[in-house]
PDB file of N, CA and C in Angstrom:
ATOM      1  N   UNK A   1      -1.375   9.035   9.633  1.00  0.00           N
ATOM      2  CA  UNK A   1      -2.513   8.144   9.542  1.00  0.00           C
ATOM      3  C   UNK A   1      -2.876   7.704  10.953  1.00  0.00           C
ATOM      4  N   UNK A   2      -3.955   7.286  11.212  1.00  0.00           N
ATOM      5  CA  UNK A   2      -4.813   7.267  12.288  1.00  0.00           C
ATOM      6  C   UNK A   2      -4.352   5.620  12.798  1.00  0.00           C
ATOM      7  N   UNK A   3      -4.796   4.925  14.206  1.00  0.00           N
ATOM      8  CA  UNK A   3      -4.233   3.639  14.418  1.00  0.00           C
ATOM      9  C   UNK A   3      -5.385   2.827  13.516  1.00  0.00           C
ATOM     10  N   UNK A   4      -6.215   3.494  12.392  1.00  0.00           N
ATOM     11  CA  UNK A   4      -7.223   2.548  11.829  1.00  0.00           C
ATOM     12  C   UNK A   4      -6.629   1.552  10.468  1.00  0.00           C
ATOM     13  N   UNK A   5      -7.098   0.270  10.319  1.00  0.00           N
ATOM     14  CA  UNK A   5      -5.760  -0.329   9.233  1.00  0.00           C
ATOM     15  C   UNK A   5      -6.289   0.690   8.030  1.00  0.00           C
ATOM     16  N   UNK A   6      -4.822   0.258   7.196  1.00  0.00           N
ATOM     17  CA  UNK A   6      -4.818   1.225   6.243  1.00  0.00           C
ATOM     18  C   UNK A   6      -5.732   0.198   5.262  1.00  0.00           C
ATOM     19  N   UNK A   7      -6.225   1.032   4.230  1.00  0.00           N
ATOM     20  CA  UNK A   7      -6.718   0.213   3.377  1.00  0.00           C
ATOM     21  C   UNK A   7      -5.659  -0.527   2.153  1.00  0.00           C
ATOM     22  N   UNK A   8      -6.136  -1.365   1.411  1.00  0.00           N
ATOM     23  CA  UNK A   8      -5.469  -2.214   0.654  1.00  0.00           C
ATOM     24  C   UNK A   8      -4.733  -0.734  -0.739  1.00  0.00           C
ATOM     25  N   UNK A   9      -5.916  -0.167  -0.916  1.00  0.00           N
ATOM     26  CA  UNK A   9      -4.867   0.570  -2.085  1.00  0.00           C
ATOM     27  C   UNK A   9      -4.201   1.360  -1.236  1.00  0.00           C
ATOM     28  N   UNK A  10      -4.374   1.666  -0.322  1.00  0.00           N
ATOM     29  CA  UNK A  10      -2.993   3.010   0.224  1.00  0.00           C
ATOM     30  C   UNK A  10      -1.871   2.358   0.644  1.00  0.00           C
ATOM     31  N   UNK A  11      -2.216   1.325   1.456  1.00  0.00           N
ATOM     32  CA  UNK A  11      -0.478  -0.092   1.619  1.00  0.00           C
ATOM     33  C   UNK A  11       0.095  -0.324   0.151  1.00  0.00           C
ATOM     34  N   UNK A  12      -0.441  -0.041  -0.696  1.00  0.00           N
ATOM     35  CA  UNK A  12       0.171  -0.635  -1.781  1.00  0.00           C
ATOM     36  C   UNK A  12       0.357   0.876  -2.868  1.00  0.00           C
ATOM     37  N   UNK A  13      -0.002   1.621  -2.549  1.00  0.00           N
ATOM     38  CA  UNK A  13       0.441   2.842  -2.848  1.00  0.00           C
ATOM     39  C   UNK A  13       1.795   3.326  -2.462  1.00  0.00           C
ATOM     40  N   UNK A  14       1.489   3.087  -1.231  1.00  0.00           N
ATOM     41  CA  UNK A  14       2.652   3.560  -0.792  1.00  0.00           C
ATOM     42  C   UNK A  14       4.143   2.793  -0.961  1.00  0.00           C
ATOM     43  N   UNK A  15       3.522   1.287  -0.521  1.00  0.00           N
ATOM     44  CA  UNK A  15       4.605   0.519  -1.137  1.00  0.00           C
ATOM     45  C   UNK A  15       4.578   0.512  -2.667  1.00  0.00           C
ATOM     46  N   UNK A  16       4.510   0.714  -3.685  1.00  0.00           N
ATOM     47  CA  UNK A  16       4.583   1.724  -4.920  1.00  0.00           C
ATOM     48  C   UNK A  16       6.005   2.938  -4.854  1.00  0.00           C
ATOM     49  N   UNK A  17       5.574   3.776  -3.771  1.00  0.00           N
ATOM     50  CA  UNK A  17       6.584   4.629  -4.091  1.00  0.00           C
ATOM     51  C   UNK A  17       7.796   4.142  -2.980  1.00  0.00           C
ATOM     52  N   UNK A  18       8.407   3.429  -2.726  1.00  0.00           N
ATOM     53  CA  UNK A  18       9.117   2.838  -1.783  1.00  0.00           C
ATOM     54  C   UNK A  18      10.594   3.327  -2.537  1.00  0.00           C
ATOM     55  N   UNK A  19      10.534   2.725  -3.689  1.00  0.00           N
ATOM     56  CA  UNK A  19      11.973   2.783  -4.168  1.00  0.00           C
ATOM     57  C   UNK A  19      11.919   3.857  -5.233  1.00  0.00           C
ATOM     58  N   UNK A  20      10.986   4.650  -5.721  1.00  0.00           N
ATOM     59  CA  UNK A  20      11.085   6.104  -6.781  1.00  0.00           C
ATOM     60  C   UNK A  20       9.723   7.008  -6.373  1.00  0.00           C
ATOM     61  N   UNK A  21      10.188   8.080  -6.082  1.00  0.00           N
ATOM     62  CA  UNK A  21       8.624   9.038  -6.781  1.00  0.00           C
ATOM     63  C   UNK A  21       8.098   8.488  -7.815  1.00  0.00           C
ATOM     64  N   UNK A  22       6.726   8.641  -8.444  1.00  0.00           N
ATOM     65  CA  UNK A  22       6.128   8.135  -9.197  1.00  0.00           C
ATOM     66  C   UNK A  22       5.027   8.955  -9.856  1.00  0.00           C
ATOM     67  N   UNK A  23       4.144   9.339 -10.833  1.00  0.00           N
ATOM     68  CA  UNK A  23       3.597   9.557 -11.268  1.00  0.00           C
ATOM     69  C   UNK A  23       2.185   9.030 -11.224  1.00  0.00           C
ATOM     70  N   UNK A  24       1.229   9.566 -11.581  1.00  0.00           N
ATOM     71  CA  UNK A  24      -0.590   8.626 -11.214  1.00  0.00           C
ATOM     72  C   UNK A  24       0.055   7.290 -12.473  1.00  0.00           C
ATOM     73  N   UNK A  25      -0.275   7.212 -13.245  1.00  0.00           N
ATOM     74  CA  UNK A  25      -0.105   6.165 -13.853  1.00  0.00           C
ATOM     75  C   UNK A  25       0.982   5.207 -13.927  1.00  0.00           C
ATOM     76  N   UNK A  26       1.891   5.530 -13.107  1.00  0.00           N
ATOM     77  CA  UNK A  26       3.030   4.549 -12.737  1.00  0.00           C
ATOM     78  C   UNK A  26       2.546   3.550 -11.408  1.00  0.00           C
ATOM     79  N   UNK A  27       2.148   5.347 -10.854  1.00  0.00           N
ATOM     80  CA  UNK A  27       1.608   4.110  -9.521  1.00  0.00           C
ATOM     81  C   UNK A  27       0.494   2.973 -10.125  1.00  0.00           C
ATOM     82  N   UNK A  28      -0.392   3.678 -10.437  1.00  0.00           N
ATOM     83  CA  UNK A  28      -1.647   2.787 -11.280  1.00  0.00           C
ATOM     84  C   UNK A  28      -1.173   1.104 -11.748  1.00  0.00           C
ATOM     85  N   UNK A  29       0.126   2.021 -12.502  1.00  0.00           N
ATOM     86  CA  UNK A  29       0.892   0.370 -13.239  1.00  0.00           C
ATOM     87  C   UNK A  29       1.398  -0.678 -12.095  1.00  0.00           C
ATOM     88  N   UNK A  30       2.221   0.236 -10.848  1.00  0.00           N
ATOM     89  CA  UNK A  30       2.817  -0.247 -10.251  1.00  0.00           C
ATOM     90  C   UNK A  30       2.157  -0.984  -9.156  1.00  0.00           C
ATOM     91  N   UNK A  31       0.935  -0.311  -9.126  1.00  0.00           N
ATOM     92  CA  UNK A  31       0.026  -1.058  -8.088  1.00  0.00           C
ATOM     93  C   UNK A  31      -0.752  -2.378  -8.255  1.00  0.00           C
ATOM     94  N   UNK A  32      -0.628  -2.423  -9.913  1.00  0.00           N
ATOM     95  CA  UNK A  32      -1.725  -3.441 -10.357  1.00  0.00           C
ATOM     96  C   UNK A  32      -0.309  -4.658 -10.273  1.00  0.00           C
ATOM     97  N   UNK A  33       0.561  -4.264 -10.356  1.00  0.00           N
ATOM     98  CA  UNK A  33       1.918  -5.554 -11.095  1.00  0.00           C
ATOM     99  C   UNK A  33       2.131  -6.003  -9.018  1.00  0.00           C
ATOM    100  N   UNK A  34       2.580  -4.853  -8.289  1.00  0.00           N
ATOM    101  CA  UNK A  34       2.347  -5.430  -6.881  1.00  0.00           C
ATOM    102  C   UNK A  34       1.372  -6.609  -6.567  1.00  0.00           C
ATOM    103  N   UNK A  35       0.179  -6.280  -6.302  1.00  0.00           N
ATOM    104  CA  UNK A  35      -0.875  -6.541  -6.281  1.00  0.00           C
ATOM    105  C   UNK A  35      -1.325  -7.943  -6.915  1.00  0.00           C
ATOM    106  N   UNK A  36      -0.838  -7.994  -7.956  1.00  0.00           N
ATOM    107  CA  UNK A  36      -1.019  -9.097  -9.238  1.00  0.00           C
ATOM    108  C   UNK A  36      -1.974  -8.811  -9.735  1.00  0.00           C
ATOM    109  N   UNK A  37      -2.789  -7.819  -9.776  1.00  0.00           N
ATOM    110  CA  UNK A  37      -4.340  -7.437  -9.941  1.00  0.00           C
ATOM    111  C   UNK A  37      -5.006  -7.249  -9.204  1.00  0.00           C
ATOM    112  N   UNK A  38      -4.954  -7.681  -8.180  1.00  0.00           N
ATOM    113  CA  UNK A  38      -6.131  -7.396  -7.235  1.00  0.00           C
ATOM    114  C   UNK A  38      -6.532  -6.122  -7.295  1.00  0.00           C
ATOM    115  N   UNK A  39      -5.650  -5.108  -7.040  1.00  0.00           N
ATOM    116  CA  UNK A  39      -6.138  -3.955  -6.701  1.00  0.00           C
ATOM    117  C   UNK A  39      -6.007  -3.175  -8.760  1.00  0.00           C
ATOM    118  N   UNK A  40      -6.666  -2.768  -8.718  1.00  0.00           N
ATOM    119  CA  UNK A  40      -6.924  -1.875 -10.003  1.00  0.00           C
ATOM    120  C   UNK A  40      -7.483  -0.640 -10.055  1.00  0.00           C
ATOM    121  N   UNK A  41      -6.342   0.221  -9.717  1.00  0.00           N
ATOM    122  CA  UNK A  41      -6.976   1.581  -9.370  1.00  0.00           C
ATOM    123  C   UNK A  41      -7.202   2.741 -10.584  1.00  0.00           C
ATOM    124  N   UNK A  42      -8.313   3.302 -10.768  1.00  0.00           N
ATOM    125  CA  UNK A  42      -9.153   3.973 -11.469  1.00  0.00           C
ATOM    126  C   UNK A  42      -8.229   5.249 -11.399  1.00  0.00           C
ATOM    127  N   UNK A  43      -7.959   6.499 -12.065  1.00  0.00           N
ATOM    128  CA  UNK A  43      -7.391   7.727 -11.899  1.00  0.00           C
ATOM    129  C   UNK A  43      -8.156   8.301 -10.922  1.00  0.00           C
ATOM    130  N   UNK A  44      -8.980   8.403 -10.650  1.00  0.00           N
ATOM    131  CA  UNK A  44     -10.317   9.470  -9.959  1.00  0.00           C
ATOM    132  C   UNK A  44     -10.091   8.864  -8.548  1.00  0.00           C
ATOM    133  N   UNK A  45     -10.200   7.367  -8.189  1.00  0.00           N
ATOM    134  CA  UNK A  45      -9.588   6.622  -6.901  1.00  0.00           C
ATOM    135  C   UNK A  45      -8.703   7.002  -6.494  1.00  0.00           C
ATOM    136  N   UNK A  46      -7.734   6.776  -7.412  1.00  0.00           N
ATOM    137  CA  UNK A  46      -5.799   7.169  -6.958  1.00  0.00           C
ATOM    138  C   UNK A  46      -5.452   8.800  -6.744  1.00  0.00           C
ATOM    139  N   UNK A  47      -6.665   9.437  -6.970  1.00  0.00           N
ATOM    140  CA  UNK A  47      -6.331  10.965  -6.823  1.00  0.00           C
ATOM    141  C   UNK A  47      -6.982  11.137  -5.057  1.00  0.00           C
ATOM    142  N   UNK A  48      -7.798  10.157  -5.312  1.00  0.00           N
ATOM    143  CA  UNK A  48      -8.752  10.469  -3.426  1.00  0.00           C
ATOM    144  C   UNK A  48      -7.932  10.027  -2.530  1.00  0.00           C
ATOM    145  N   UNK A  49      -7.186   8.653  -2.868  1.00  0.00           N
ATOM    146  CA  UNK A  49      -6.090   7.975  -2.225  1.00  0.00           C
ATOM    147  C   UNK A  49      -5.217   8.757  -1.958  1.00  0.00           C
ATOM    148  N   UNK A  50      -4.331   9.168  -2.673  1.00  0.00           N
ATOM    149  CA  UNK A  50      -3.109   9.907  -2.949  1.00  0.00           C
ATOM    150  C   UNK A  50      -3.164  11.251  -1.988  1.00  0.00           C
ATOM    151  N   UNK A  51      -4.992  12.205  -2.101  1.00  0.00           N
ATOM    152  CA  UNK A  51      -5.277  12.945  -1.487  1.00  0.00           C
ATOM    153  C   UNK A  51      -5.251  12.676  -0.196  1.00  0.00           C
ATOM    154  N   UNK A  52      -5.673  12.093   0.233  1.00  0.00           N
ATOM    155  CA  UNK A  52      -5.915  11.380   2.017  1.00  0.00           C
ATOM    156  C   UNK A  52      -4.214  11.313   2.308  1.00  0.00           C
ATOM    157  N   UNK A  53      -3.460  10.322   1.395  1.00  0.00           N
ATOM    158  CA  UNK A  53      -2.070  10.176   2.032  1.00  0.00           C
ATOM    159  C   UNK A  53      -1.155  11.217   2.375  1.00  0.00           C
ATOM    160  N   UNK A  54      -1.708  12.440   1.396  1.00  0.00           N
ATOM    161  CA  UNK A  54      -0.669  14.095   1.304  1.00  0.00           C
ATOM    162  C   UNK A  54      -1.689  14.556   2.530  1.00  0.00           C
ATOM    163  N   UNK A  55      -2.633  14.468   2.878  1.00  0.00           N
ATOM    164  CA  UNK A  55      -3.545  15.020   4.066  1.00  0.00           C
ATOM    165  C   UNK A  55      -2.828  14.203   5.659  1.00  0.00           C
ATOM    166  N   UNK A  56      -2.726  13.449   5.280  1.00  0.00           N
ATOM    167  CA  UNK A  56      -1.979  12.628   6.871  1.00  0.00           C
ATOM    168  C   UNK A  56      -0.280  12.518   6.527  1.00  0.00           C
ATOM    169  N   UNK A  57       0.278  13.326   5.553  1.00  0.00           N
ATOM    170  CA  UNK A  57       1.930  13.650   5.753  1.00  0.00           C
ATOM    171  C   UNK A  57       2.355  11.979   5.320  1.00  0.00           C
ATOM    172  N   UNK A  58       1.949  11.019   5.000  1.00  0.00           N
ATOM    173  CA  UNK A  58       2.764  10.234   4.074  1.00  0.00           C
ATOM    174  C   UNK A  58       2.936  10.092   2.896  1.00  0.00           C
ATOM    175  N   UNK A  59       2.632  11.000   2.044  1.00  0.00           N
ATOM    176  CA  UNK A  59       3.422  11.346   0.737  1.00  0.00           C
ATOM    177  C   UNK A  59       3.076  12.806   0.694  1.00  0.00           C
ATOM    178  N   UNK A  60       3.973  13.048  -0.153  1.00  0.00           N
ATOM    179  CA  UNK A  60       4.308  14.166  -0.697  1.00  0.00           C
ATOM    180  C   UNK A  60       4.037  14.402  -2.526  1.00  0.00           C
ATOM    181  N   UNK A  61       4.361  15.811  -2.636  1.00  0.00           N
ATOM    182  CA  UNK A  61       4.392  15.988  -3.955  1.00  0.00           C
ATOM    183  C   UNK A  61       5.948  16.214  -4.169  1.00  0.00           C
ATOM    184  N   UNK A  62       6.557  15.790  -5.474  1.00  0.00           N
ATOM    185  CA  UNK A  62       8.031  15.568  -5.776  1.00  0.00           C
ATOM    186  C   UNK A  62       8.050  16.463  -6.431  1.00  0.00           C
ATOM    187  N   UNK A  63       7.308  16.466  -7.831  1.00  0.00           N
ATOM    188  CA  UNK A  63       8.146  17.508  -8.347  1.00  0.00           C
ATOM    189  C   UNK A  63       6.341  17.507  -9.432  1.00  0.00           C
ATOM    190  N   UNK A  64       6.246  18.735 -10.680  1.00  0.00           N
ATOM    191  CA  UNK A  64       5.764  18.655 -11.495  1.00  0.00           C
ATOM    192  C   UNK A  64       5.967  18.597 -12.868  1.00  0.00           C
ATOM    193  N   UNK A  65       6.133  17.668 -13.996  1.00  0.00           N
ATOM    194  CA  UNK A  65       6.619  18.216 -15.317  1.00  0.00           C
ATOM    195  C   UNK A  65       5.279  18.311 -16.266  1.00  0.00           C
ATOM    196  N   UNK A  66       5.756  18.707 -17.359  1.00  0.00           N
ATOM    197  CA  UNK A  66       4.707  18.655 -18.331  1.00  0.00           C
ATOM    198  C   UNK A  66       5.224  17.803 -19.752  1.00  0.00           C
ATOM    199  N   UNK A  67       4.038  16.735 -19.825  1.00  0.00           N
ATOM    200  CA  UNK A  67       4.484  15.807 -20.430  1.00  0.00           C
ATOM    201  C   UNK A  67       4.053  15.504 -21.652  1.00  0.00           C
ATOM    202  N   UNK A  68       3.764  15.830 -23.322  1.00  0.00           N
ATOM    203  CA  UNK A  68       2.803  15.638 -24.253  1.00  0.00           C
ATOM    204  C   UNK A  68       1.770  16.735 -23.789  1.00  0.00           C
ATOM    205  N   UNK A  69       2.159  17.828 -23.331  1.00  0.00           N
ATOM    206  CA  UNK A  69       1.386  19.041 -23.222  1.00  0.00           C
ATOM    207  C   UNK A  69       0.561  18.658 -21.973  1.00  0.00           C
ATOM    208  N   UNK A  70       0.704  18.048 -21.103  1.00  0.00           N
ATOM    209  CA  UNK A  70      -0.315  17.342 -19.731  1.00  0.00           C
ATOM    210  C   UNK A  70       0.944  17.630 -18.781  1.00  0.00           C
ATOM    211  N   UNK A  71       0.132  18.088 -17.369  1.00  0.00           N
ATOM    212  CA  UNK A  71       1.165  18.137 -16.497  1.00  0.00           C
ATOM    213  C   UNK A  71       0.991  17.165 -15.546  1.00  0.00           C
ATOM    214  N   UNK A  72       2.275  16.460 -15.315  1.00  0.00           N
ATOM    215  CA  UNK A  72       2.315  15.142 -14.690  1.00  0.00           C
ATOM    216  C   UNK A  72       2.780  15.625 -13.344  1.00  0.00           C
ATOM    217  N   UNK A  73       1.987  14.972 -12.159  1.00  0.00           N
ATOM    218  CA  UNK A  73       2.640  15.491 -11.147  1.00  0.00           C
ATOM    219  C   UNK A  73       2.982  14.136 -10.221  1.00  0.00           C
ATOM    220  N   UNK A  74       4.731  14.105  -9.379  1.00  0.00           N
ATOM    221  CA  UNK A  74       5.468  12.972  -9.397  1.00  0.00           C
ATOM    222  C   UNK A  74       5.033  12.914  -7.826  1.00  0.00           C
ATOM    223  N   UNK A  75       5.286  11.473  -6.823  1.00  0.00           N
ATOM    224  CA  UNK A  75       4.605  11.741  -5.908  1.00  0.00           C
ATOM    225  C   UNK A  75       5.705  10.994  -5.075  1.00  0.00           C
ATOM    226  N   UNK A  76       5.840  11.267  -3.680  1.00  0.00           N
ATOM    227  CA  UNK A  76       7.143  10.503  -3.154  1.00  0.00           C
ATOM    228  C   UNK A  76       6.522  10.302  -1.943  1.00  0.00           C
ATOM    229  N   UNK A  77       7.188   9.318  -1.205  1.00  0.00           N
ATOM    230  CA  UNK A  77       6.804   8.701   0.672  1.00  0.00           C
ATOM    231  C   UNK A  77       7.528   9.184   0.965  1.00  0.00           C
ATOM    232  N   UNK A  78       7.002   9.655   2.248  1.00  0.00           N
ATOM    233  CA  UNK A  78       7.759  10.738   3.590  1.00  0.00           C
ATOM    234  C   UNK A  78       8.354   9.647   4.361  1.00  0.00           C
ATOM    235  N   UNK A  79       8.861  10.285   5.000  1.00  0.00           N
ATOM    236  CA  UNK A  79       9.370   9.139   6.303  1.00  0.00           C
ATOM    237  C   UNK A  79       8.294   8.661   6.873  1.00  0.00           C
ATOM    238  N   UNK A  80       7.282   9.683   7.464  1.00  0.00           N
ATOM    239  CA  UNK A  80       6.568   9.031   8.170  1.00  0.00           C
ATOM    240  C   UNK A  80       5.587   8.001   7.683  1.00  0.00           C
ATOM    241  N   UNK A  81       5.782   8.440   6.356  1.00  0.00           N
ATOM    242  CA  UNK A  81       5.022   7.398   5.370  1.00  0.00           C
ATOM    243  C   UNK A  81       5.410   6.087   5.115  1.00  0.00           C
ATOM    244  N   UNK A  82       7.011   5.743   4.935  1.00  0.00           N
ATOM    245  CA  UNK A  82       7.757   4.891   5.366  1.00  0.00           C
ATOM    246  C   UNK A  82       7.613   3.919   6.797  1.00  0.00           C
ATOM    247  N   UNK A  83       7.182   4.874   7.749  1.00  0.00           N
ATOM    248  CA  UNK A  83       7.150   4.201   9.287  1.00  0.00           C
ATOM    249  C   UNK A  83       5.566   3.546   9.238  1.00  0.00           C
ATOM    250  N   UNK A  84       4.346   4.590   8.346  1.00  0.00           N
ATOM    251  CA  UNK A  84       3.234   3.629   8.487  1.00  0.00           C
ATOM    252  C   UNK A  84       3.244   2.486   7.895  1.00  0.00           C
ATOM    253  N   UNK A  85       3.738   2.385   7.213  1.00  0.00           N
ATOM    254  CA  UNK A  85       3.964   1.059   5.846  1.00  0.00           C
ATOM    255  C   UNK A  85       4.767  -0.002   6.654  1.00  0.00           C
ATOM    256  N   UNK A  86       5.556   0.305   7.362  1.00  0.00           N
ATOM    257  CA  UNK A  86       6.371  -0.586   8.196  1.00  0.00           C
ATOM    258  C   UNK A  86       5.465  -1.286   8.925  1.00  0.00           C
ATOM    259  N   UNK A  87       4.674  -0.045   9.783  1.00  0.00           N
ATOM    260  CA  UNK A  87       3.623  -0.832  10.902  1.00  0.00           C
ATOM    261  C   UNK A  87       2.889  -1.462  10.260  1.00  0.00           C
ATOM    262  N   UNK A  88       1.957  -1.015   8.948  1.00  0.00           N
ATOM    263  CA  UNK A  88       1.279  -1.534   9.005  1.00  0.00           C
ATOM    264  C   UNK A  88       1.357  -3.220   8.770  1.00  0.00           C
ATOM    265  N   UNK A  89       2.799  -3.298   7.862  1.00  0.00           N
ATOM    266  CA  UNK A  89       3.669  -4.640   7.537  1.00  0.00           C
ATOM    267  C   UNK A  89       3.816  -5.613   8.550  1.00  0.00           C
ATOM    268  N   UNK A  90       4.050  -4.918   9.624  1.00  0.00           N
ATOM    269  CA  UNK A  90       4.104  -5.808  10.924  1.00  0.00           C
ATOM    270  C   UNK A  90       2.768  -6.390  11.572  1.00  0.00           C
ATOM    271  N   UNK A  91       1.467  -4.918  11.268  1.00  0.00           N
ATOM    272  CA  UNK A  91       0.322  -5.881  11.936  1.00  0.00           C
ATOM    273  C   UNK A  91      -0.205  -6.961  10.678  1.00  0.00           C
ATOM    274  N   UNK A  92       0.000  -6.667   9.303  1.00  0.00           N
ATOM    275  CA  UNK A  92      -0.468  -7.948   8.633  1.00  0.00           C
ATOM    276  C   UNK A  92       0.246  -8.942   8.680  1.00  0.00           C
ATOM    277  N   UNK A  93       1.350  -9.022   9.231  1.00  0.00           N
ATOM    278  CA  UNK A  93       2.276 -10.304   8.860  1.00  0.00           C
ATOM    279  C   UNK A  93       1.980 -10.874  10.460  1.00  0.00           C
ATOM    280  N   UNK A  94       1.743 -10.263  11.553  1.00  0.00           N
ATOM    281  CA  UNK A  94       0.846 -10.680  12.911  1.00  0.00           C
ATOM    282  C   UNK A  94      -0.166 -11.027  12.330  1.00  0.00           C
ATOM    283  N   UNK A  95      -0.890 -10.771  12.027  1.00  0.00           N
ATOM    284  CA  UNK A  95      -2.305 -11.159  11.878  1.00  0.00           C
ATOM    285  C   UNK A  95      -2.068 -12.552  11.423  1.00  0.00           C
ATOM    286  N   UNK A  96      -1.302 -12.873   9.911  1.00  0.00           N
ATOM    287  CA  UNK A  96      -1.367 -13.787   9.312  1.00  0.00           C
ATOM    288  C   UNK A  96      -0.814 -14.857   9.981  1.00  0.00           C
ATOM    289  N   UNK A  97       0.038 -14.672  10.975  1.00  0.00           N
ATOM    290  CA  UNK A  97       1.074 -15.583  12.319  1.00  0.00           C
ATOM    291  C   UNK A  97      -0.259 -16.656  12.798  1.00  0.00           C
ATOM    292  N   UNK A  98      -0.933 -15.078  13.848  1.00  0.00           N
ATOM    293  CA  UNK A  98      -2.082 -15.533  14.353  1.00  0.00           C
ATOM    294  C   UNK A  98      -2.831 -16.838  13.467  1.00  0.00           C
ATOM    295  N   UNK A  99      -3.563 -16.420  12.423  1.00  0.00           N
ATOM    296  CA  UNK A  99      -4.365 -17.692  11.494  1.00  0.00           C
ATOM    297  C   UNK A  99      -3.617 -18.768  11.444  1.00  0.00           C
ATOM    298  N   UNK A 100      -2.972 -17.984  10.899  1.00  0.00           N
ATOM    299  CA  UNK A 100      -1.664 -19.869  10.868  1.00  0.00           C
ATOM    300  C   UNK A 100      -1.302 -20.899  11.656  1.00  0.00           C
ATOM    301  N   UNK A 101      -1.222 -19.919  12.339  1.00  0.00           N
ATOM    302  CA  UNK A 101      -1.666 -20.924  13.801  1.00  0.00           C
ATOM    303  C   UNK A 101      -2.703 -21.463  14.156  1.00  0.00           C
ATOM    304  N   UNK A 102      -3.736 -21.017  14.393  1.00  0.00           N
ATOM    305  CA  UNK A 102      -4.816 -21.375  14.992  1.00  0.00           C
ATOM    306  C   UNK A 102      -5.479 -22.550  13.428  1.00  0.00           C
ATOM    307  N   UNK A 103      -4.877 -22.157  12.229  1.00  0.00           N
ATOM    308  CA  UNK A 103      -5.682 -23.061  11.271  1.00  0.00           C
ATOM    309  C   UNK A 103      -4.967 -24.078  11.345  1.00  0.00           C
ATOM    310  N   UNK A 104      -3.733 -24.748  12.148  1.00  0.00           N
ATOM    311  CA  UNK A 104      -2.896 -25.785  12.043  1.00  0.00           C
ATOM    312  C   UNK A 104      -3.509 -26.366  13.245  1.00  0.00           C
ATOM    313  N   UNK A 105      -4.226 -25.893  14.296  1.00  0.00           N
ATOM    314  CA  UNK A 105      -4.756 -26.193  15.360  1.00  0.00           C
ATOM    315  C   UNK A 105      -6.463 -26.838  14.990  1.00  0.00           C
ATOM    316  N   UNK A 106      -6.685 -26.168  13.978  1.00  0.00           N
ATOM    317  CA  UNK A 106      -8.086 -26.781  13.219  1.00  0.00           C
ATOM    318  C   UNK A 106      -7.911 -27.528  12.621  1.00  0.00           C
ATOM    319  N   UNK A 107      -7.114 -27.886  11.624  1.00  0.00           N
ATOM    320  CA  UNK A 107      -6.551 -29.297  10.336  1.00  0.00           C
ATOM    321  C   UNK A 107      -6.686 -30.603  11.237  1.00  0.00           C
ATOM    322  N   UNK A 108      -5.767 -30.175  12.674  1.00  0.00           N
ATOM    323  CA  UNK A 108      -5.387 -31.365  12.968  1.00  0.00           C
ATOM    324  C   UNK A 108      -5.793 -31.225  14.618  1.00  0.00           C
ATOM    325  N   UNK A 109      -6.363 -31.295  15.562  1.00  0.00           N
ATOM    326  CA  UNK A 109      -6.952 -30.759  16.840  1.00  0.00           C
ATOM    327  C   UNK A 109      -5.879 -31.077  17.911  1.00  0.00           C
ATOM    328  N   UNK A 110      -5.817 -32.589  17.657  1.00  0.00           N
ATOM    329  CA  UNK A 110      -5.177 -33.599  18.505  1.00  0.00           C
ATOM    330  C   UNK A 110      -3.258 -33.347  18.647  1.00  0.00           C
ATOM    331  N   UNK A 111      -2.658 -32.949  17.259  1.00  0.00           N
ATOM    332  CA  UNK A 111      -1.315 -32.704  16.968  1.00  0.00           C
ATOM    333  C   UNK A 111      -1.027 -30.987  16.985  1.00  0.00           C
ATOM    334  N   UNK A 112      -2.007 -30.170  16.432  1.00  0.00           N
ATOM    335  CA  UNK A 112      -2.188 -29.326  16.341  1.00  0.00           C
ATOM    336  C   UNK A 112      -1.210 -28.500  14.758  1.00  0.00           C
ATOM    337  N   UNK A 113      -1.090 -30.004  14.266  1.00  0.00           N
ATOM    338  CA  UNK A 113      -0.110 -29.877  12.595  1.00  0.00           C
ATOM    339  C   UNK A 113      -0.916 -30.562  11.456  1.00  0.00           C
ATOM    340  N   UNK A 114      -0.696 -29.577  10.323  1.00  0.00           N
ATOM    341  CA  UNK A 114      -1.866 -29.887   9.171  1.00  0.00           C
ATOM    342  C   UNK A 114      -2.001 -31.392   9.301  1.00  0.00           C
ATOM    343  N   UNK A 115      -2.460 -31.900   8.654  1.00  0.00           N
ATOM    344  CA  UNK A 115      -3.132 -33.570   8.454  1.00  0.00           C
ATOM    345  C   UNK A 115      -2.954 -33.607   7.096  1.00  0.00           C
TER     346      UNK A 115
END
């Protein structure tokens, strides 16, 4: 992936497959329960997503079965897929440093601590 931020469903895609390969509709499940909802990804989305992430080498394909006569195909994070998820963890949790700061500096001007 490129130094551009990742978007909200692919951070959470990926953190999705962190601890199992997964399937479209696991992730789907797994993304919405992450998320709390926010993100609610469509099959047709999670296939463009999923596509882009196997195009820049952070996921992979695991394995394929066939499931109720449908073939399910399982999807896993690469390492390097692992290392973007890291970064990108680090620039949102910077970012959020940054605000926090500066909004404790707005609450209160003079102390520079909420009010």
């Amino acid at each position: 992936m490129s130094s551009r931020a990742m978007t909200e469903p692919a951070f959470f895609i990926l953190t999705a497959l962190l601890d199992a390969p997964r399937h479209g509709y696991g992730i789907v499940a797994d993304v919405a329960e992450l998320s709390r909802g926010r993100v609610q990804l469509k099959i047709g989305s999670l296939y463009g997503v999923l596509d882009r992430l196997v195009g820049d080498g952070l996921v992979e394909l695991d394995r394929e079965e066939v499931w109720r006569g449908r073939l399910r195909r399982y999807y896993r994070l690469t390492e390097r897929g692992g290392h973007a998820l890291d970064a990108e963890a680090q620039r949102l949790a910077a970012n959020a440093r940054l605000a926090s700061t500066r909004l404790r500096v707005w609450r209160n001007p003079i102390t520079g601590t909420p009010s």
